[in-house]
Each structure stands twice: as C-alpha cells, then as structure tokens.
N, C-alpha and C. Protein backbone atom coordinates (compact mmCIF):
# COMPACT_ATOMS: atom_id res chain seq x y z
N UNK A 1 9.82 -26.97 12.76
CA UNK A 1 9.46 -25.87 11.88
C UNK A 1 10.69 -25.00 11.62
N UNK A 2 11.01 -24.67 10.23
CA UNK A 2 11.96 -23.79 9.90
C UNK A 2 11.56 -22.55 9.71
N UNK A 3 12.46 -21.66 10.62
CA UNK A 3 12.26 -19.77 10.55
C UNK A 3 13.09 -19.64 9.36
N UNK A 4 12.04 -18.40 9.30
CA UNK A 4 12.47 -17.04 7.79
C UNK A 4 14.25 -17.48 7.92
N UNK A 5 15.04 -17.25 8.93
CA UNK A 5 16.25 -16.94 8.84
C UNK A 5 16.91 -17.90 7.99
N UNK A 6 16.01 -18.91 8.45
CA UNK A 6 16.90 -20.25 8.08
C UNK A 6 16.82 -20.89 6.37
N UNK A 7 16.81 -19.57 5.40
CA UNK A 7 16.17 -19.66 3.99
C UNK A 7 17.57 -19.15 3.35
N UNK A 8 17.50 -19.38 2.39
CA UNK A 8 18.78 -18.87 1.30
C UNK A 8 17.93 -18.48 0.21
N UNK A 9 18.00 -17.28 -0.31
CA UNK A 9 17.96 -16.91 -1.42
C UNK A 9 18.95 -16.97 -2.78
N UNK A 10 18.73 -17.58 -3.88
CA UNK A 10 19.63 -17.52 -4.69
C UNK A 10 19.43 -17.22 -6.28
N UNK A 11 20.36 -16.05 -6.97
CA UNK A 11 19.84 -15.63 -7.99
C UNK A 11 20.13 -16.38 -9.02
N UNK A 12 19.55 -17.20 -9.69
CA UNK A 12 19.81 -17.55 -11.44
C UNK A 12 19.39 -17.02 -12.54
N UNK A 13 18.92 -15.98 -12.32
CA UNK A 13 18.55 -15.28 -13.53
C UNK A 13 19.37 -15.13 -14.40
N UNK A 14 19.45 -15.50 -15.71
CA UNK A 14 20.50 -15.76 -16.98
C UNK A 14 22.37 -16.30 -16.46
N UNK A 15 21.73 -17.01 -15.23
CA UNK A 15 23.31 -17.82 -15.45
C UNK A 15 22.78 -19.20 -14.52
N UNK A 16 22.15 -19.67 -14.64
CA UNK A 16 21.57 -20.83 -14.47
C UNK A 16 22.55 -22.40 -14.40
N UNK A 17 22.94 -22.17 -13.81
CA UNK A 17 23.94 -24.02 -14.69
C UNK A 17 22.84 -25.21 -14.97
N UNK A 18 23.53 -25.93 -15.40
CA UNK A 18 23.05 -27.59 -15.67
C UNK A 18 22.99 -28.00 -14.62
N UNK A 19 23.60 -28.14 -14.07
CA UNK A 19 23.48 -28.97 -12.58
C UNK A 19 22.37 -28.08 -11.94
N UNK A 20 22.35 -27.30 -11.64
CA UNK A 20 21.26 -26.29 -10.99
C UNK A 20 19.94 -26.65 -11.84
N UNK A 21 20.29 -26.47 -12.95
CA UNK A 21 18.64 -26.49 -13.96
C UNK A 21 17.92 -28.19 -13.09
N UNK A 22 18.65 -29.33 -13.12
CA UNK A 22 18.40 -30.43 -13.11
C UNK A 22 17.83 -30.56 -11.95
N UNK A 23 18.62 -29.89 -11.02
CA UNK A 23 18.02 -29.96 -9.89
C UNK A 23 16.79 -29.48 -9.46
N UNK A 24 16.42 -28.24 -10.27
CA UNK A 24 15.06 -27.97 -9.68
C UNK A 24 14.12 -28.41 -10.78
N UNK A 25 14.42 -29.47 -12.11
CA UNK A 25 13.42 -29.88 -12.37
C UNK A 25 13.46 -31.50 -12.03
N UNK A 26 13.96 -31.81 -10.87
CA UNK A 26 13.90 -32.78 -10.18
C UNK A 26 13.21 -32.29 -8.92
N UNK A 27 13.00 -30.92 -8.56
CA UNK A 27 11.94 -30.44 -7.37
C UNK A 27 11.03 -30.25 -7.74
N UNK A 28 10.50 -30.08 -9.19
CA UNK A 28 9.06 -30.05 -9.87
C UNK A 28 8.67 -31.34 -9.99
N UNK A 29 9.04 -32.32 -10.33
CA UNK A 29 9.09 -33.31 -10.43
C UNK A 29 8.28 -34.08 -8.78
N UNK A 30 9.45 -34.30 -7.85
CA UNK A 30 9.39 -34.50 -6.78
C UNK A 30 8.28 -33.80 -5.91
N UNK A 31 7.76 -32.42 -5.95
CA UNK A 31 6.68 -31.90 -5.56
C UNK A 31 5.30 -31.82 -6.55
N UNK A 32 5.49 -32.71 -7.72
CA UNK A 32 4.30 -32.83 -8.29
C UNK A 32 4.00 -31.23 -9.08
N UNK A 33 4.84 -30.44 -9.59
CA UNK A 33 4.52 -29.51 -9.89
C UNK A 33 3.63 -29.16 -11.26
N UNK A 34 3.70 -30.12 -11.60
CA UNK A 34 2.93 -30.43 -13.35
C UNK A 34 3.93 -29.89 -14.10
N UNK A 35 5.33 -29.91 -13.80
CA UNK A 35 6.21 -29.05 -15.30
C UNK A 35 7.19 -30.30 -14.90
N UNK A 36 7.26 -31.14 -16.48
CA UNK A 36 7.65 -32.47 -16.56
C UNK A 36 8.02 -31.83 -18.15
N UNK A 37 8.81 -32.86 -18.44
CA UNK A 37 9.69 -33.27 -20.03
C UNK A 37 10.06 -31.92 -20.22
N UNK A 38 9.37 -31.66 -21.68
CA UNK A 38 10.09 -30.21 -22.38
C UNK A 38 9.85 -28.71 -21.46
N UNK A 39 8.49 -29.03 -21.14
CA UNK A 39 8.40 -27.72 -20.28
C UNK A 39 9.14 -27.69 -19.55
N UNK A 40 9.64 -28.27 -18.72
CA UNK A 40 10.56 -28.29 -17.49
C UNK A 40 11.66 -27.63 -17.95
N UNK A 41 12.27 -27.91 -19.35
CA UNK A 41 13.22 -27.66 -19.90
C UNK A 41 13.21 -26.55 -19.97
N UNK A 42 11.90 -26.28 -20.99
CA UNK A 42 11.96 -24.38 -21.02
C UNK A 42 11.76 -23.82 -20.13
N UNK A 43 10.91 -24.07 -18.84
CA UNK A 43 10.83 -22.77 -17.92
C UNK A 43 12.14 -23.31 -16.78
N UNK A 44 13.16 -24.50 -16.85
CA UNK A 44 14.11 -23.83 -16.00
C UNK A 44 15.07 -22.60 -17.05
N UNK A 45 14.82 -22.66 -17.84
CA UNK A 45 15.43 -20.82 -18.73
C UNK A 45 14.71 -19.89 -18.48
N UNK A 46 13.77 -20.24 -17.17
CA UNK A 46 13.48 -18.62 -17.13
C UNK A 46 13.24 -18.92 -15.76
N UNK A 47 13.84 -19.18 -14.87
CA UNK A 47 14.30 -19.36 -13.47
C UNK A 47 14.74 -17.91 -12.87
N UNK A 48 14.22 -17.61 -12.51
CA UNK A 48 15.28 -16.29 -11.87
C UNK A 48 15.85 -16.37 -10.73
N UNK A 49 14.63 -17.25 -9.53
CA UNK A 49 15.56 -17.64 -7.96
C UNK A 49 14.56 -18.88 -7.39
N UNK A 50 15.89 -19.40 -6.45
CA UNK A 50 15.21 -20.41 -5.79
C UNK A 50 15.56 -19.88 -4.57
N UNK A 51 14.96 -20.67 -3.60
CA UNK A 51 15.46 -20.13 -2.29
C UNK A 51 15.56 -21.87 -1.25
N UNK A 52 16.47 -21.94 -0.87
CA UNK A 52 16.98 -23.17 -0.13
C UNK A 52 16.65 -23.07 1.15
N UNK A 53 16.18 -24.02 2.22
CA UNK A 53 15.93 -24.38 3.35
C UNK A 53 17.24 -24.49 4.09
N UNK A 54 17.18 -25.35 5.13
CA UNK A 54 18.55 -25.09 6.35
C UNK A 54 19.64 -26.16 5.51
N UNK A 55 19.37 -27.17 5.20
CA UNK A 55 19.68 -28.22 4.37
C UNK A 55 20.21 -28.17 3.20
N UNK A 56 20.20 -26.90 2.49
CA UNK A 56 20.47 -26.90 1.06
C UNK A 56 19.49 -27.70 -0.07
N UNK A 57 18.00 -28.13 0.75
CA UNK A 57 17.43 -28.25 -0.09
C UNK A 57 16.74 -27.38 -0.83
N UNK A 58 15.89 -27.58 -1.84
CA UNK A 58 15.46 -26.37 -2.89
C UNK A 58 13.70 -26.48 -2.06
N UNK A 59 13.56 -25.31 -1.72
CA UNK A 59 12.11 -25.06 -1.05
C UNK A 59 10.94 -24.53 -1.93
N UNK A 60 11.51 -23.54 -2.71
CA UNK A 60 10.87 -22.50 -3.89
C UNK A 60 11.82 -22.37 -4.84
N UNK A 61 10.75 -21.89 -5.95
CA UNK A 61 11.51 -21.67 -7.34
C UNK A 61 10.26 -20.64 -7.75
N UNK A 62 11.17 -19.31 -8.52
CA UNK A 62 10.21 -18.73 -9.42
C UNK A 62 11.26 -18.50 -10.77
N UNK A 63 10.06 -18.12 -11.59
CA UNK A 63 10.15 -17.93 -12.96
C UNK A 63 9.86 -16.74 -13.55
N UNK A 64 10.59 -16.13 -14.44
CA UNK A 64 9.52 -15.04 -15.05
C UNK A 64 9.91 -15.12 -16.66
N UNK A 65 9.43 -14.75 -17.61
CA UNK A 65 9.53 -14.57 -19.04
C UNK A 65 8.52 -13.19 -19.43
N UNK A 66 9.19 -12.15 -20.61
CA UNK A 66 8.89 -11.34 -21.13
C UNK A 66 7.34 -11.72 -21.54
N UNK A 67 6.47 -11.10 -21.38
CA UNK A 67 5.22 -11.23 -21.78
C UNK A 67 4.62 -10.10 -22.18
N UNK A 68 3.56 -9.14 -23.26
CA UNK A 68 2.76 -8.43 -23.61
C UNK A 68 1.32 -9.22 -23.73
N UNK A 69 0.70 -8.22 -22.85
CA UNK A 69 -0.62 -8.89 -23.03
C UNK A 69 -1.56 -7.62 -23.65
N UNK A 70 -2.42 -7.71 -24.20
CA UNK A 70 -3.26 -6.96 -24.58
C UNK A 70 -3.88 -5.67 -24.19
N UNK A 71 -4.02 -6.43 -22.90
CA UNK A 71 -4.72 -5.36 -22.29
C UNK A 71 -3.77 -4.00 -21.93
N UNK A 72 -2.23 -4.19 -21.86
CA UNK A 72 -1.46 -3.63 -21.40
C UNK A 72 -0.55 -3.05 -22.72
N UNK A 73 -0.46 -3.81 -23.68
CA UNK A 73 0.28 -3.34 -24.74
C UNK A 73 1.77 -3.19 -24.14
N UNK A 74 2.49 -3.44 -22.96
CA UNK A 74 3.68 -2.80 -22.91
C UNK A 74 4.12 -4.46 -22.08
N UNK A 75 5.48 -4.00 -22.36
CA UNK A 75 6.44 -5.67 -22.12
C UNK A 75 6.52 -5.58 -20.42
N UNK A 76 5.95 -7.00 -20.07
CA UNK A 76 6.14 -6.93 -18.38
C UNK A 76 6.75 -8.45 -18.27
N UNK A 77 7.21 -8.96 -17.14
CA UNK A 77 7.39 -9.65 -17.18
C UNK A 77 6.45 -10.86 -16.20
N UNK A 78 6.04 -12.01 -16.67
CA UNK A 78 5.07 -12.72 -16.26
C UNK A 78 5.69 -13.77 -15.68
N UNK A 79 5.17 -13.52 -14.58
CA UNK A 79 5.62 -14.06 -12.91
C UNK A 79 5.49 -15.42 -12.39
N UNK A 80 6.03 -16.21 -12.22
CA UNK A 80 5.69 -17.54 -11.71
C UNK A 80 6.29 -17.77 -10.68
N UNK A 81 5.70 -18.43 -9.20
CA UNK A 81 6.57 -19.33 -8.06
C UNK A 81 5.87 -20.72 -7.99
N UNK A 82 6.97 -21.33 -7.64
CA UNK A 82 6.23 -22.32 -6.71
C UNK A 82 7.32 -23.06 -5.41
N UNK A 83 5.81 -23.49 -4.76
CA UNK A 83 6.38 -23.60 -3.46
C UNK A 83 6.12 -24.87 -3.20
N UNK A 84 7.49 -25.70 -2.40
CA UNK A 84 7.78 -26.89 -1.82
C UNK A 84 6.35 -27.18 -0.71
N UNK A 85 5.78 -28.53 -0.70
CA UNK A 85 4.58 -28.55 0.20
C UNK A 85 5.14 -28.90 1.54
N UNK A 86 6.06 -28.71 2.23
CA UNK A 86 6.51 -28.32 3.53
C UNK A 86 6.86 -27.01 3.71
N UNK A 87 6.78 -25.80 2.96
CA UNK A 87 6.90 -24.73 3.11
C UNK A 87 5.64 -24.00 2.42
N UNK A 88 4.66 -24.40 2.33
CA UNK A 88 3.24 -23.61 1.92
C UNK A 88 2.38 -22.92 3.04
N UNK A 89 2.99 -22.42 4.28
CA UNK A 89 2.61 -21.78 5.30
C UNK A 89 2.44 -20.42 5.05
N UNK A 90 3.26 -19.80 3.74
CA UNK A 90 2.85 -18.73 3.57
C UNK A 90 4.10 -17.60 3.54
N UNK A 91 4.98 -18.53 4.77
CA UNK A 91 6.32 -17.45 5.03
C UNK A 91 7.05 -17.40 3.77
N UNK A 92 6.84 -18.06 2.46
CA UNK A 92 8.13 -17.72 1.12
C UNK A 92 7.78 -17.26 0.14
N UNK A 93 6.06 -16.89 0.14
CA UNK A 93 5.44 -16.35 -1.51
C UNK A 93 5.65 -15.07 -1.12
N UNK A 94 5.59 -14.00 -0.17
CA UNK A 94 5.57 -12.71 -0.38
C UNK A 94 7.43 -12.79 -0.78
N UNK A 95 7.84 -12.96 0.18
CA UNK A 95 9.95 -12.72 0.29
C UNK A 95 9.88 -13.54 -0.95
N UNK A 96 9.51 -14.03 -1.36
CA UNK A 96 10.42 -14.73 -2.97
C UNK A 96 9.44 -13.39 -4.20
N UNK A 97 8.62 -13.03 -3.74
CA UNK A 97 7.89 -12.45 -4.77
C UNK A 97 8.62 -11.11 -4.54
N UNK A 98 8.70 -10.51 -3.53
CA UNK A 98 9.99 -9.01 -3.49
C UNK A 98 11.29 -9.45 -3.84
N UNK A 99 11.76 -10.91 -3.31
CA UNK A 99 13.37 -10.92 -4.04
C UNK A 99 13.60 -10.68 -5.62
N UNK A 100 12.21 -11.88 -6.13
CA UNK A 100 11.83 -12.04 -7.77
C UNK A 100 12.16 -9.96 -8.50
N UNK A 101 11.36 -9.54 -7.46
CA UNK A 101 10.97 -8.52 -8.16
C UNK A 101 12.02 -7.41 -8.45
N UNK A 102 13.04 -7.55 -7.13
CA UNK A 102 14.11 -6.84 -7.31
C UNK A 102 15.57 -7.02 -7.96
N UNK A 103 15.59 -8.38 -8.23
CA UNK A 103 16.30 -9.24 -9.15
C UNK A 103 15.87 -8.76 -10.30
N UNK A 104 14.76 -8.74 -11.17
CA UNK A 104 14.29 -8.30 -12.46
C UNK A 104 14.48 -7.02 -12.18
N UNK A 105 14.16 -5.83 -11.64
CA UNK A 105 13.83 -4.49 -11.72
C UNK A 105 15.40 -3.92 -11.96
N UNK A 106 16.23 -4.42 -11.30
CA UNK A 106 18.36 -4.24 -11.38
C UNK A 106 18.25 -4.92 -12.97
N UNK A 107 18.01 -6.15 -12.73
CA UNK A 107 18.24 -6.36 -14.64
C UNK A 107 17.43 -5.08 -15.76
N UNK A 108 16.54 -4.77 -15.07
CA UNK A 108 15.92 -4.09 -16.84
C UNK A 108 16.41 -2.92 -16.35
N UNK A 109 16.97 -2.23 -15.29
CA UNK A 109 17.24 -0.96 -15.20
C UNK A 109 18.60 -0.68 -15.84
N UNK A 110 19.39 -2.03 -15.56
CA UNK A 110 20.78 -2.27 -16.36
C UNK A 110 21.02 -1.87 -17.89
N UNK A 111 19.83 -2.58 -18.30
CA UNK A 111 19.56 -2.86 -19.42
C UNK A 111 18.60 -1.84 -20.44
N UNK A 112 18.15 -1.17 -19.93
CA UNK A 112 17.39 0.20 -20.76
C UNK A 112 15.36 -0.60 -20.56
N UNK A 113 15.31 -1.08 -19.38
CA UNK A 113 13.71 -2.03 -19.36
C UNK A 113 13.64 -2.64 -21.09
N UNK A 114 13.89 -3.65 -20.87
CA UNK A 114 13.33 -4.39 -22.05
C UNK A 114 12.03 -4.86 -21.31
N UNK A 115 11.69 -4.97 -20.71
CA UNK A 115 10.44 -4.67 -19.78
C UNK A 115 10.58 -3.94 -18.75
N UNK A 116 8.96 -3.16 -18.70
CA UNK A 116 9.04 -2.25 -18.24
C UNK A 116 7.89 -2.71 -16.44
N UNK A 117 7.85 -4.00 -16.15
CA UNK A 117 7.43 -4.32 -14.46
C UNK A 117 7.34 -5.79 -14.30
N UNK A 118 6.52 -6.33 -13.67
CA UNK A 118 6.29 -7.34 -13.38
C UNK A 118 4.42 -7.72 -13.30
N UNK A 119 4.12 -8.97 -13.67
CA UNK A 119 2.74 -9.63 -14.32
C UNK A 119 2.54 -10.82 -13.24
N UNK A 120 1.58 -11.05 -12.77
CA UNK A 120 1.63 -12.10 -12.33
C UNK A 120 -0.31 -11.93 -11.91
N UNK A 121 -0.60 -13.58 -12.32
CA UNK A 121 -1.72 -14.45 -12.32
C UNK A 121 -2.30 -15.15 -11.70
N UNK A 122 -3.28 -14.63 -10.54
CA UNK A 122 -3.04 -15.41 -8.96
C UNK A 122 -3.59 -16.29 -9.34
N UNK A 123 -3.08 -17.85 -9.55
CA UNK A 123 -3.61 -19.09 -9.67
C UNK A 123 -4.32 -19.78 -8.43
N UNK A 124 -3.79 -19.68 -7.33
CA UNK A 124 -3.89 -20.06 -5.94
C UNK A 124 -5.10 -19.53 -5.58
N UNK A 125 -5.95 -20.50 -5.74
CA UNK A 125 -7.74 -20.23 -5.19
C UNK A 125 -7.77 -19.38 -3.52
N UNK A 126 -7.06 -19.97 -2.87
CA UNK A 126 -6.76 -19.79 -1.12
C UNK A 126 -6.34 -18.36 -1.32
N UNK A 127 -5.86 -17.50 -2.15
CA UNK A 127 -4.74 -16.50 -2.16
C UNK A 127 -5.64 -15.65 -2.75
N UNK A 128 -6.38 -15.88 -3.64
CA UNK A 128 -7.33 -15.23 -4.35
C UNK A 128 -8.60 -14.83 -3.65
N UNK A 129 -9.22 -15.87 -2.92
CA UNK A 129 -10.47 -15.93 -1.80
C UNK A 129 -10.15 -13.97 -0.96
N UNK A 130 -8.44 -14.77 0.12
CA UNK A 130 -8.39 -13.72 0.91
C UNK A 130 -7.77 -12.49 0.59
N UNK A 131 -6.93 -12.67 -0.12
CA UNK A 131 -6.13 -11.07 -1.18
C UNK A 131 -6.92 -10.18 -1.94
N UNK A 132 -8.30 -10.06 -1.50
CA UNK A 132 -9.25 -8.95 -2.52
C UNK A 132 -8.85 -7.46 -2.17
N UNK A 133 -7.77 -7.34 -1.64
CA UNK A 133 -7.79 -5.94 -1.54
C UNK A 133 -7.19 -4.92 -3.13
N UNK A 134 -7.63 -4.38 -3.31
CA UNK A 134 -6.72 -3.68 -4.86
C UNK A 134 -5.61 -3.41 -5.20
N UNK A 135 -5.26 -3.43 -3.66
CA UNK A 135 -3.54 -3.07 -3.30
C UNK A 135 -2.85 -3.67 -2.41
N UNK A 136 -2.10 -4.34 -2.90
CA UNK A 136 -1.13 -5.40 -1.65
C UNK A 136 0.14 -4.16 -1.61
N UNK A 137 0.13 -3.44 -0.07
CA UNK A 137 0.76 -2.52 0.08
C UNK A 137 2.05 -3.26 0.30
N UNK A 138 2.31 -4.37 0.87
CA UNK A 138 3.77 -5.04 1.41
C UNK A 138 4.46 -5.30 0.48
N UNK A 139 3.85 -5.45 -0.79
CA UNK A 139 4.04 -5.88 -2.07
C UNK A 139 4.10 -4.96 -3.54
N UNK A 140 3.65 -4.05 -3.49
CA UNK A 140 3.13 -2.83 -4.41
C UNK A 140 2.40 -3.59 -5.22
N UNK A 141 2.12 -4.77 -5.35
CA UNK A 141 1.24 -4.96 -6.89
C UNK A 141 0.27 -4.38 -6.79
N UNK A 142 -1.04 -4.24 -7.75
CA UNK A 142 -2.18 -3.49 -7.64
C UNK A 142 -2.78 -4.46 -8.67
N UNK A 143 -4.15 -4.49 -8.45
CA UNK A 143 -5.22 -5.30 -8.99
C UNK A 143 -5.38 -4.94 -10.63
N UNK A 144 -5.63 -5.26 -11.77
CA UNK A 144 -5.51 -4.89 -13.12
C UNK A 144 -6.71 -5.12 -13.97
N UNK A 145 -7.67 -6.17 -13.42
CA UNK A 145 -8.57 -7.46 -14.35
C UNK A 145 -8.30 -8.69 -13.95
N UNK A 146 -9.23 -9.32 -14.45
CA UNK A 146 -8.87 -11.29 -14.70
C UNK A 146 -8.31 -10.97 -16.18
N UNK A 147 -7.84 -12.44 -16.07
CA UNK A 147 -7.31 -12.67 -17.47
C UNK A 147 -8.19 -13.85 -18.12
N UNK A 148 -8.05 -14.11 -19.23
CA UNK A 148 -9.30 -14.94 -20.10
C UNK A 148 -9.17 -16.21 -19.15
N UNK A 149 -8.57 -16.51 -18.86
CA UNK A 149 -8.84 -17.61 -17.87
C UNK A 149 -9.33 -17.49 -16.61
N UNK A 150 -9.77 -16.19 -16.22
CA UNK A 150 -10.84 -15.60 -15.17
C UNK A 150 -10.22 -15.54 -13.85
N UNK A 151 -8.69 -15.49 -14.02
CA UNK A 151 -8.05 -15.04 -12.74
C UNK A 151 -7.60 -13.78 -12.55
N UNK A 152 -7.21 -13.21 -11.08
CA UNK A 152 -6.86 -12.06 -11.47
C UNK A 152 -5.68 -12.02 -11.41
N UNK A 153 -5.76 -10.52 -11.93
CA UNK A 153 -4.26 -10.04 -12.45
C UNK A 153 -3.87 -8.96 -11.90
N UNK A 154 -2.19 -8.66 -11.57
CA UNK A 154 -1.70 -8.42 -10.54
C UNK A 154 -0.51 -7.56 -11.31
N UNK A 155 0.28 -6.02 -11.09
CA UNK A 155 1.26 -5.62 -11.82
C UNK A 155 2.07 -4.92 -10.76
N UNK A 156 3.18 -4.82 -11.11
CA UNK A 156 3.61 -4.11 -10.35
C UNK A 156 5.03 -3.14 -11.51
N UNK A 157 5.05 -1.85 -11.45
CA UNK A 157 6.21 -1.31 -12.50
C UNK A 157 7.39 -1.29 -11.84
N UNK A 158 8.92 -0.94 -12.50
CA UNK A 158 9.83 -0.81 -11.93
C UNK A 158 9.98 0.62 -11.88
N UNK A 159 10.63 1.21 -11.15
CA UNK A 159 11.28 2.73 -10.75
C UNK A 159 11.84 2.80 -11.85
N UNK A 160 11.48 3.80 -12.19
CA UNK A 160 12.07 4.44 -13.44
C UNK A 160 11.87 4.19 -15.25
N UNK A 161 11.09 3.02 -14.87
CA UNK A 161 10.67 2.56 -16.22
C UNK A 161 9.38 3.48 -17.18
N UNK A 162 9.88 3.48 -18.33
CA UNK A 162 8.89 4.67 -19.41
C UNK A 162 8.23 3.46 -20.07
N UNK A 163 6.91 3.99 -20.88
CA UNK A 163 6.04 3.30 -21.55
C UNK A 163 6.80 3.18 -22.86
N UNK A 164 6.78 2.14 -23.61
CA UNK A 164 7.43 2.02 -24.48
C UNK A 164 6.57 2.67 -25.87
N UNK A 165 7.38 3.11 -27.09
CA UNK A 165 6.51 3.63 -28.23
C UNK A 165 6.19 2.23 -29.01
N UNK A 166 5.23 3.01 -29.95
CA UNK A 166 5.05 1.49 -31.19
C UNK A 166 6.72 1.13 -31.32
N UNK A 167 7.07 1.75 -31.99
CA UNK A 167 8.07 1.77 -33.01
C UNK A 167 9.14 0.79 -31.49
N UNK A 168 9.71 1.29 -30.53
CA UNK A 168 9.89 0.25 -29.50
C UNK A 168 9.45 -0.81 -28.96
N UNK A 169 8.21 -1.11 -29.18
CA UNK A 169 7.34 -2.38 -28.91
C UNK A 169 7.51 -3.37 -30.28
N UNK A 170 7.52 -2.74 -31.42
CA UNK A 170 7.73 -3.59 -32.56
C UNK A 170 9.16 -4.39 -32.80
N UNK A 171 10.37 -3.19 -31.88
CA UNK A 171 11.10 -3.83 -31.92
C UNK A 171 11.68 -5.05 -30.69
N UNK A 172 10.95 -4.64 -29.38
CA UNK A 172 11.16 -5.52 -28.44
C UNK A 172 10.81 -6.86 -29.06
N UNK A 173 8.79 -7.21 -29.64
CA UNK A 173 8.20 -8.36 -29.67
C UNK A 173 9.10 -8.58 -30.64
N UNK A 174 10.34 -8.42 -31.71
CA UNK A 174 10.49 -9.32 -32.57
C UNK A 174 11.92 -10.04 -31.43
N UNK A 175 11.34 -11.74 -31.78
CA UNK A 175 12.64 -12.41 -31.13
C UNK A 175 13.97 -12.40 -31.66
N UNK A 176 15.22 -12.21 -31.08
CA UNK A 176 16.47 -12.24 -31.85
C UNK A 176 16.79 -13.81 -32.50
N UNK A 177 17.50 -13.39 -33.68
CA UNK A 177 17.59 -15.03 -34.42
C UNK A 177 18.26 -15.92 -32.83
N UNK A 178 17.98 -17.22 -33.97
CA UNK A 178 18.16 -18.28 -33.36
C UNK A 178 17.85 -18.25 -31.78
N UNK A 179 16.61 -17.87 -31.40
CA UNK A 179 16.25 -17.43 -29.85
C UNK A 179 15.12 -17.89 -30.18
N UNK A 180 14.94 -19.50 -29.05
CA UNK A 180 13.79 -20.21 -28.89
C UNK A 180 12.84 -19.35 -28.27
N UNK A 181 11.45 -19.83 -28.88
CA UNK A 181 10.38 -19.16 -29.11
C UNK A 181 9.92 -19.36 -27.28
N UNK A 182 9.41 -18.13 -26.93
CA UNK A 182 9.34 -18.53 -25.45
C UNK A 182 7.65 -18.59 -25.64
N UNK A 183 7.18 -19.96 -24.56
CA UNK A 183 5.22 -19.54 -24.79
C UNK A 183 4.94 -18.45 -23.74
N UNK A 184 3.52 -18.23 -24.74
CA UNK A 184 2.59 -17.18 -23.88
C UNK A 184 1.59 -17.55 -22.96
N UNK A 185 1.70 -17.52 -21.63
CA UNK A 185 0.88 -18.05 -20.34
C UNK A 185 -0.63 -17.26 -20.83
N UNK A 186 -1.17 -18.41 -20.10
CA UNK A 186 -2.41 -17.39 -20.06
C UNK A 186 -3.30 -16.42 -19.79
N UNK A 187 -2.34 -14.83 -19.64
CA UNK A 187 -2.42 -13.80 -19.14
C UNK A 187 -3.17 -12.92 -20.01
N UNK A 188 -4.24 -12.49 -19.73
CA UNK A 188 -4.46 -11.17 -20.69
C UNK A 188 -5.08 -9.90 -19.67
C-alpha cells in the first residue's frame, strides 16, 4: 500500500505538453475511463493536474473547463477527477480536489476571475450515498441542487471573486476567434 507521502502532485493547467497529454490519455484508456478518440483529445486541454504514485506512474487526473449553468448565471469552473483503480481508497479525491482548486483560484485571481469558483457533479453513487452533509467543511464546497441529470451539485467560490454584470457575462460567454468550442457537461 502506498502513503499520502508517496504522491506527486503536478500542475498542467495551460502548459500541458504532448508527451504529457498522451500519456494520460493512455491512463484513460488503460483504466477504462470512457474518454477515448476525440474526447480524450479535448478534455486532455483542460487537464489542470495529475498526481503520480512512487513510480512516476499517473494515479489521478482532473479536469476543469469554464462552464455557466443556469441556475447560477455566473462563470465557474466545472470540475472533473478521475482516479486510477489501485488508488480508489479515497486518500486522492479530497487532496486532488483542494490542489485542483487552488491551482484554478491563483489562475483567475491572476487573471481578473474569468471565473468566478469551482462546479463540480458528484457522479460517484458511493460518494453521493455518504456525503449528504450540505457542507463538506475539509473542502468548502456546499450543496447547490441536482442537475438535470439528477445529481448533485457542489460549488465552491474563490477569495475575492465578484459576481459578474450582464454586460461582463456577455462578454466572458462569447468564445475568442479561432478558440475550439469547449462542450457543456451536464451541469445545471
């Protein structure tokens, strides 16, 4: 069994290489993750960290992409991990979900929040069963709704981030030219 210590965290958020991209969609692949061909393609562009075992193998990977959902009207960013099935004990979804979070929160604070927190969609039936509390204090997220796909939904804001106006939201949702169209998960 491998301890917490024995983990590497590593940031790719917008500097990703090829060799890196390949590699972890050869760990989706290899762990059966269901993100094969093009998808694979697009969501290793929105990779933000993996975190490596004693080995330098790839254990976890998360994702996030700009998302507005309805219910929220304001740009968050929508959260994805996944985890290697020799490390699904539990010890890498909270620490990859605070690394995720503080990796994004330094980017948009850099940056004036082109989003203004973090979104995320508890897919994980097991996680969902025992996590009914409204508030994951270790975590700050807080409970929001299900989303049309009847899961719930989970937010958490960054320090310092303001609600954005129309007139700022009209200009966030428009994509800059030649900037592949990113999809919309099924969050609302």
């Amino acid at each position: 069994m491998t301890d917490r210590s024995a983990f590497r965290y590593v940031t790719d958020w917008q500097c990703l290489t090829d060799e890196n991209a390949e590699a972890i969609r050869a760990f989706w692949l290899r762990e059966h993750a269901n993100v094969e061909g093009e998808e694979a393609i697009r969501r290793a562009r929105q990779v933000v960290a993996r975190v490596l075992d004693e080995n330098g193998g790839i254990a976890a990977v998360s994702t996030a992409v700009p998302k507005t959902i309805p219910r929220l009207q304001q740009p968050m960013y929508y959260y994805r991990c996944f985890v290697g099935a020799a490390w699904r004990d539990g010890r890498l979804v909270r620490p990859l979900l605070r690394y995720t979070f503080d990796v994004l929160e330094a980017w948009a604070r850099e940056r004036d929040y082109p989003c203004i927190g973090m979104l995320l969609e508890l897919e994980n039936e097991g996680f969902a069963r025992t996590l009914k509390r409204a508030y994951w204090p270790d975590v700050g997220f807080a409970y929001i709704g299900r989303s049309v796909r009847g899961l719930d939904l989970r937010v958490r804001y960054f320090r310092g981030a303001r609600l954005k106006t129309p007139q700022q939201l009209m200009h966030a949702l428009r994509p800059p030219e030649n900037a592949p169209q990113a999809h919309s998960p099924g969050a609302q």
